[in-house]
C-alpha atoms as a PDB file:
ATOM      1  CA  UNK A   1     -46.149 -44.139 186.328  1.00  0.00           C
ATOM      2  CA  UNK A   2     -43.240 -46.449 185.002  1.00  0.00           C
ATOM      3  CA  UNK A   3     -45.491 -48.368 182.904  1.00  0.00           C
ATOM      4  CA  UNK A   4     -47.335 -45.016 181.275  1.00  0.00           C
ATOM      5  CA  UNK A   5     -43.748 -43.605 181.009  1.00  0.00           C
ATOM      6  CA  UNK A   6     -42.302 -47.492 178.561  1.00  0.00           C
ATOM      7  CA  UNK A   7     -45.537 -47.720 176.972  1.00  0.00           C
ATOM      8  CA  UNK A   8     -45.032 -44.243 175.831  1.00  0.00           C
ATOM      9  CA  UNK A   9     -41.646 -44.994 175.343  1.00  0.00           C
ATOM     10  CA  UNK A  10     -42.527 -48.004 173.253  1.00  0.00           C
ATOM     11  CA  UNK A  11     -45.083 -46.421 170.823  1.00  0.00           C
ATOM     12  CA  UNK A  12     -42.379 -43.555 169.811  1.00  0.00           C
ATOM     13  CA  UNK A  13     -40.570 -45.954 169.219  1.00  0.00           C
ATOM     14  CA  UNK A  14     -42.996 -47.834 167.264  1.00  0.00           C
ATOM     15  CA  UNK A  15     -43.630 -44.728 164.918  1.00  0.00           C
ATOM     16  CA  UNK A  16     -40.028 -43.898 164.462  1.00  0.00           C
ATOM     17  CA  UNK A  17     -39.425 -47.205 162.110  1.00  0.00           C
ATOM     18  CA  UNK A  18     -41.834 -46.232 159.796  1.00  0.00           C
ATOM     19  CA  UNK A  19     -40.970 -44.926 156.439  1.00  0.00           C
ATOM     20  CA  UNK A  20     -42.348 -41.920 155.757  1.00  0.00           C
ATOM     21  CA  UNK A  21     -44.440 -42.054 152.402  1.00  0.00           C
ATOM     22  CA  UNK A  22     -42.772 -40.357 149.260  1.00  0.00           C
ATOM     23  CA  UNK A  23     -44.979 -38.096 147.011  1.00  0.00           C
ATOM     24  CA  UNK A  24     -45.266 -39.395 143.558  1.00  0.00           C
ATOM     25  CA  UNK A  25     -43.786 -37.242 140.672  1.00  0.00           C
ATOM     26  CA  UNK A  26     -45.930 -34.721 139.635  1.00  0.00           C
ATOM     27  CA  UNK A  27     -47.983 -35.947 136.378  1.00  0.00           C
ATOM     28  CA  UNK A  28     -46.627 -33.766 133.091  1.00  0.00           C
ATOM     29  CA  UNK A  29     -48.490 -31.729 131.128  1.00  0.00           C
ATOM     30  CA  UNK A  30     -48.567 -32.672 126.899  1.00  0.00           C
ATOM     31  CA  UNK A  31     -50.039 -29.621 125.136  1.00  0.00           C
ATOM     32  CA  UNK A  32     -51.901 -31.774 121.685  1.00  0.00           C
ATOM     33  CA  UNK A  33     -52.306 -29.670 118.468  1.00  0.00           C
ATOM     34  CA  UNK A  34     -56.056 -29.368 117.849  1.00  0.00           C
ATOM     35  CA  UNK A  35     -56.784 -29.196 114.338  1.00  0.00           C
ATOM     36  CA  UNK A  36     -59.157 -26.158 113.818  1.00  0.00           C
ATOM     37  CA  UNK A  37     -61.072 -25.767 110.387  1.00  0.00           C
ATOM     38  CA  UNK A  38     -62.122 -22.133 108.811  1.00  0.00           C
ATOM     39  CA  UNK A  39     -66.094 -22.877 108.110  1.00  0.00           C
ATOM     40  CA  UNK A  40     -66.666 -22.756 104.330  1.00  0.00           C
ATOM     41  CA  UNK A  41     -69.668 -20.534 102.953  1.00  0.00           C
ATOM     42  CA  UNK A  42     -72.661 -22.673 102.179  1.00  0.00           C
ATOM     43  CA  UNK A  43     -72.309 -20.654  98.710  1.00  0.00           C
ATOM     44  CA  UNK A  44     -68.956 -22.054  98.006  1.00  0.00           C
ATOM     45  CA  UNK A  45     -70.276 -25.679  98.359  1.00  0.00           C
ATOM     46  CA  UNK A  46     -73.168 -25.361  96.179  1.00  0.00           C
ATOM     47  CA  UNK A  47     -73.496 -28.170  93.381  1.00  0.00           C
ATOM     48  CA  UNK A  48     -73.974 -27.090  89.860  1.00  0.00           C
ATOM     49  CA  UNK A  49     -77.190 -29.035  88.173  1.00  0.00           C
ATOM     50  CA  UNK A  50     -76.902 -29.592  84.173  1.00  0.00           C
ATOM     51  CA  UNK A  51     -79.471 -32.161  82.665  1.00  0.00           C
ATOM     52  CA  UNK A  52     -77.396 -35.367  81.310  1.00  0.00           C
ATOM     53  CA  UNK A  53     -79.395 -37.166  79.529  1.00  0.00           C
ATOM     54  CA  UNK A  54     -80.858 -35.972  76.247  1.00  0.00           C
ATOM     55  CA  UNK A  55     -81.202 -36.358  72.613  1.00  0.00           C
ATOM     56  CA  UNK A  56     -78.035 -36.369  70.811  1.00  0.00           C
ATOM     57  CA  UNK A  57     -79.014 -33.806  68.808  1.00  0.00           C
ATOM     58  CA  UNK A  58     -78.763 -31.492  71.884  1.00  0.00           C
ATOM     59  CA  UNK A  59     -74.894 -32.442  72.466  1.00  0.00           C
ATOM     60  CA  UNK A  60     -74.056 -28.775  72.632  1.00  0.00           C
ATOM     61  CA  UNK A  61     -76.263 -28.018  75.079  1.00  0.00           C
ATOM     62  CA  UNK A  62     -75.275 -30.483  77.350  1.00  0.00           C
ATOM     63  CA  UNK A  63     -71.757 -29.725  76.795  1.00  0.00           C
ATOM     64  CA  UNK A  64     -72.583 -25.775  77.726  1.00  0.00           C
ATOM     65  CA  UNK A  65     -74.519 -26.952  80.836  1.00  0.00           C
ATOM     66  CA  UNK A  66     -71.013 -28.593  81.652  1.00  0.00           C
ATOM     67  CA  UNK A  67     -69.019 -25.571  81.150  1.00  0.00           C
ATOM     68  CA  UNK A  68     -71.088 -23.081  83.422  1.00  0.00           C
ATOM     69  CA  UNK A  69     -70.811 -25.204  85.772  1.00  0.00           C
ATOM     70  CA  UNK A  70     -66.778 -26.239  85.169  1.00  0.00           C
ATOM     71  CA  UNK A  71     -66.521 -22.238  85.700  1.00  0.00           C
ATOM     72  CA  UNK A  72     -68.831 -21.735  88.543  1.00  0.00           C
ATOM     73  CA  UNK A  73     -66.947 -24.861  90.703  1.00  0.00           C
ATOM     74  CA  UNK A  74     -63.690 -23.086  89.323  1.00  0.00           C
ATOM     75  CA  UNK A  75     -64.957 -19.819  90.893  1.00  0.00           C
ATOM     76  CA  UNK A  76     -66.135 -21.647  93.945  1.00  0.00           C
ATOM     77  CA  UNK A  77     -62.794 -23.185  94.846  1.00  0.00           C
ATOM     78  CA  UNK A  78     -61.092 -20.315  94.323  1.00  0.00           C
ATOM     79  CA  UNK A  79     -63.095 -18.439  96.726  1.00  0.00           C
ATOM     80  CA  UNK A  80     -62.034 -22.028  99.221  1.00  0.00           C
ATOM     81  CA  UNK A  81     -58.577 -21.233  98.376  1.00  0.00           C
ATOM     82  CA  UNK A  82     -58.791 -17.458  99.465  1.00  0.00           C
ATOM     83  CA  UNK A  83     -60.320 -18.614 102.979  1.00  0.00           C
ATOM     84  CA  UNK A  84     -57.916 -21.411 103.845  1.00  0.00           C
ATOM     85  CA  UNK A  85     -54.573 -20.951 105.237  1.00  0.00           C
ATOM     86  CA  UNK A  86     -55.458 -17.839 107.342  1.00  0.00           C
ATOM     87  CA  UNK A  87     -55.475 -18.653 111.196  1.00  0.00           C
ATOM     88  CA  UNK A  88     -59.220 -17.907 112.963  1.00  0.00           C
ATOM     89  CA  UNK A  89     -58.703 -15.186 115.462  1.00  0.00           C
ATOM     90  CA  UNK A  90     -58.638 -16.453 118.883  1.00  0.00           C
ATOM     91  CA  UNK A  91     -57.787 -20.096 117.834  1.00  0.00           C
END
């Protein structure tokens, strides 16, 4: 009964030295800004096609075909800049 009664004795004892484990710090939390884009119309993106390369004769032709299409792209971005800058619902 002694030697149930030290060996007891002896393995409290044993478990009492130990340090008792500390709990790392608890990881923090970084929120990252996540860029979010407003999706462009495909209409707003559409190239403008003018035929380049003919006689000289036809400069002002050419230089028309470049016009409608300076004015269309000039319509087109302003229709991107009416869409950009407002946040997307729910985003």
């Amino acid at each position: 009964m002694r030697r149930i009664t030290i060996t007891a004795a002896f393995l409290l004892t044993a478990c009492a030295g130990q340090q008792p484990k500390v709990n790392p710090p608890a990881t923090t939390v970084v929120e990252v800004p996540v860029a979010t884009y407003v999706p462009i119309d495909s209409a707003l993106t559409k190239r403008c096609v003018w035929s380049r390369d003919r006689e000289p004769s036809e400069v002002f032709a050419v230089s028309n075909g470049r016009k409608r299409c300076l004015l269309q792209y000039e319509a087109q971005f302003d229709g991107v800049e009416q869409i950009q800058g407002k946040p997307i619902p729910g985003g």
